[in-house]
Protein backbone atom coordinates (compact mmCIF):
# COMPACT_ATOMS: atom_id res chain seq x y z
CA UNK A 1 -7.85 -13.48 -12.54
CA UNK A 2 -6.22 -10.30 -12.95
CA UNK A 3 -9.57 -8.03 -12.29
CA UNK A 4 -10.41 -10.36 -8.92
CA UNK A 5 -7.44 -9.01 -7.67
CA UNK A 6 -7.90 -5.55 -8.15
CA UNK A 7 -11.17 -5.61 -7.15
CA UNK A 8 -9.81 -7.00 -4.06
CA UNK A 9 -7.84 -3.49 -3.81
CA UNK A 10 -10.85 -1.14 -5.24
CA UNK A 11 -13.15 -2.66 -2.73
CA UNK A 12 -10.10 -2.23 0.08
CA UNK A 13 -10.01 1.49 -1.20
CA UNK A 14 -13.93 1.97 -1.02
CA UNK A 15 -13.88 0.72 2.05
CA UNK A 16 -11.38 2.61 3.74
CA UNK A 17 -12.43 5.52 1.61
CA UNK A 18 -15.87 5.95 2.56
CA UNK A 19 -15.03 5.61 6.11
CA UNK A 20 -13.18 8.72 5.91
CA UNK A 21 -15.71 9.85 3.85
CA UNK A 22 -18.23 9.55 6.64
CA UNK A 23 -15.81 10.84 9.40
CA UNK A 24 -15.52 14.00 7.27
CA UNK A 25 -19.33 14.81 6.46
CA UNK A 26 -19.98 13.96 10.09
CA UNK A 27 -17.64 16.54 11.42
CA UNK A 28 -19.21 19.14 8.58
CA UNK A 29 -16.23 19.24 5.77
CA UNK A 30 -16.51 18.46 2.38
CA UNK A 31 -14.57 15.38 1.39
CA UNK A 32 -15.18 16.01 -2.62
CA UNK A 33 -11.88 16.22 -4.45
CA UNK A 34 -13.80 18.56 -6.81
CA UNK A 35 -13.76 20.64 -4.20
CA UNK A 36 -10.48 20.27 -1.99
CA UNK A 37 -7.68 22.08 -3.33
CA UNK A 38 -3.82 21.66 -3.86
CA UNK A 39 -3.60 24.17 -1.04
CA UNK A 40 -5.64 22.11 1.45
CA UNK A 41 -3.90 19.19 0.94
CA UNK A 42 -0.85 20.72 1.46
CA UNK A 43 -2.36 22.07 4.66
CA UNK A 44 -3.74 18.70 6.01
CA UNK A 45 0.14 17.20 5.97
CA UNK A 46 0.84 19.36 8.81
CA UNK A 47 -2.62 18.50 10.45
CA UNK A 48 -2.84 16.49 13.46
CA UNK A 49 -3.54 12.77 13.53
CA UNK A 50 -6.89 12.14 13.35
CA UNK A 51 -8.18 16.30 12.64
CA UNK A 52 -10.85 16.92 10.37
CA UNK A 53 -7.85 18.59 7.80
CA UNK A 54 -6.04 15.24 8.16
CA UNK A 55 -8.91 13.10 7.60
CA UNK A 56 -9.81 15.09 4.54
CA UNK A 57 -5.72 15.07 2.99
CA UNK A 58 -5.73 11.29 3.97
CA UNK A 59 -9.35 10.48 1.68
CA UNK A 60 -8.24 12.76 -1.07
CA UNK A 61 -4.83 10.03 -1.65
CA UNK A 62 -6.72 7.57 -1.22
CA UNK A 63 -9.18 8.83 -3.89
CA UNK A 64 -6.51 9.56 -6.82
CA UNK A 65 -4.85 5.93 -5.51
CA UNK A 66 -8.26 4.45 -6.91
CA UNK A 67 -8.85 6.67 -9.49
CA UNK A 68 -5.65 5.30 -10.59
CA UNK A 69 -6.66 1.54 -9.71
CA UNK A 70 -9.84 2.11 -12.07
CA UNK A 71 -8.39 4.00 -14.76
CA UNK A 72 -5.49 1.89 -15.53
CA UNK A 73 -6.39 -1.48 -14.58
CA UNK A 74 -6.10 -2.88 -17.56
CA UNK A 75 -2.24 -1.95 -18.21
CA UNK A 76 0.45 -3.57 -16.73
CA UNK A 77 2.83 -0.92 -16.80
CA UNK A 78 0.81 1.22 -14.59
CA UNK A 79 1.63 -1.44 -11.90
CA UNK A 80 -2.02 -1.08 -11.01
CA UNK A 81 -1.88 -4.40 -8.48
CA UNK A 82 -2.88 -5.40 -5.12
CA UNK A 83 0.48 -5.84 -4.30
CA UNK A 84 1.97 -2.07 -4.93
CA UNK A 85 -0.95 -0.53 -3.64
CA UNK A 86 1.08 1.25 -0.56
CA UNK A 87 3.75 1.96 -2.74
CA UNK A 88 1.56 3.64 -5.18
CA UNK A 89 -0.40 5.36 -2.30
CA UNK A 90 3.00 6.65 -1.53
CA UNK A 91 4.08 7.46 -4.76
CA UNK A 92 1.10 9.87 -5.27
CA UNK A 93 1.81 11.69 -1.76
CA UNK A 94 4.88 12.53 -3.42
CA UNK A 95 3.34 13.70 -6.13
CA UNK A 96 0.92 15.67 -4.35
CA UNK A 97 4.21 17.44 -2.08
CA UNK A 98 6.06 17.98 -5.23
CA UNK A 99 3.83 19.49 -7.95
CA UNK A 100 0.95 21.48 -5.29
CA UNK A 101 2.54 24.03 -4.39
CA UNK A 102 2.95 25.34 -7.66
CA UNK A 103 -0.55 24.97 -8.36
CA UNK A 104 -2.20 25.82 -4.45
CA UNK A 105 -5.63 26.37 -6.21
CA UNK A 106 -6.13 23.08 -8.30
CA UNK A 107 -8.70 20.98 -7.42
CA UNK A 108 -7.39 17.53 -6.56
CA UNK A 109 -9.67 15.65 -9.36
CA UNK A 110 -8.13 17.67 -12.14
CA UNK A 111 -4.61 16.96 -10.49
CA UNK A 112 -5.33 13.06 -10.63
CA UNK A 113 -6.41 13.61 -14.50
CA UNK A 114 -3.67 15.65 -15.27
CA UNK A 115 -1.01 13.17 -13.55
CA UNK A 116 -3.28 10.60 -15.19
CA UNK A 117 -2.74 11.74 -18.48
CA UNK A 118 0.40 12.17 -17.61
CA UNK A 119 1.08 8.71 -17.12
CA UNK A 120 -0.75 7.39 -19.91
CA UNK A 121 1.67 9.37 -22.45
CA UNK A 122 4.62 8.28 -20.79
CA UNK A 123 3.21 4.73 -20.90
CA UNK A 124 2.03 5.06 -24.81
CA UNK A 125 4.42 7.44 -26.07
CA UNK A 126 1.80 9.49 -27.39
């Protein structure tokens, strides 16, 4: 029961995800978060609605939200569920706000590892 409902929110993520996805190849960015920096998220919060910047800050949360979903779906203490998925969404905005600009050229994959393994020490104790 427990991975129906968070495929409910991984497919929810993919498909909100690759809509942005496609808004942002069709108006010529990249939308990789190997790519997309610290700094550019940072940039995109001050973005217009709907710009390509904002489009681009607004796929890269929702990719570390699922990166999160797939990596720790299996451990109740991430509070991995359907039902904290906005709260978790915002959690890692905050995250991004607080801890980029110390770090402006990070790509936002190795961010969502680092905060990842982050987590999964705090969770472990190891």
């Amino acid at each position: 029961m427990t991975r129906l409902r968070h495929l409910a929110a991984l497919l929810a993520t993919l498909a909100l995800s690759t809509g942005l996805a496609a808004t942002a190849a069709a108006q010529g960015g990249p939308a990789s978060p190997y790519e997309i920096t610290c700094a550019d998220f940072l940039a995109a919060t001050g973005a217009p609605a709907g710009s390509d910047d904002n489009i681009r800050g607004n796929l890269m949360v929702y990719w570390v939200v699922g990166y999160f979903y797939g990596r720790f779906e299996d451990v109740p203490e991430a509070n991995t569920t359907p039902e904290r998925f906005a709260q978790n969404a915002a959690d890692v905005v905050g995250a991004l706000r607080q801890i980029c600009p110390n770090v402006p050229d990070m790509p936002i994959a190795e961010f969502a590892r680092n905060l990842g393994n982050d987590l999964e020490t705090s969770i472990t104790g190891n």
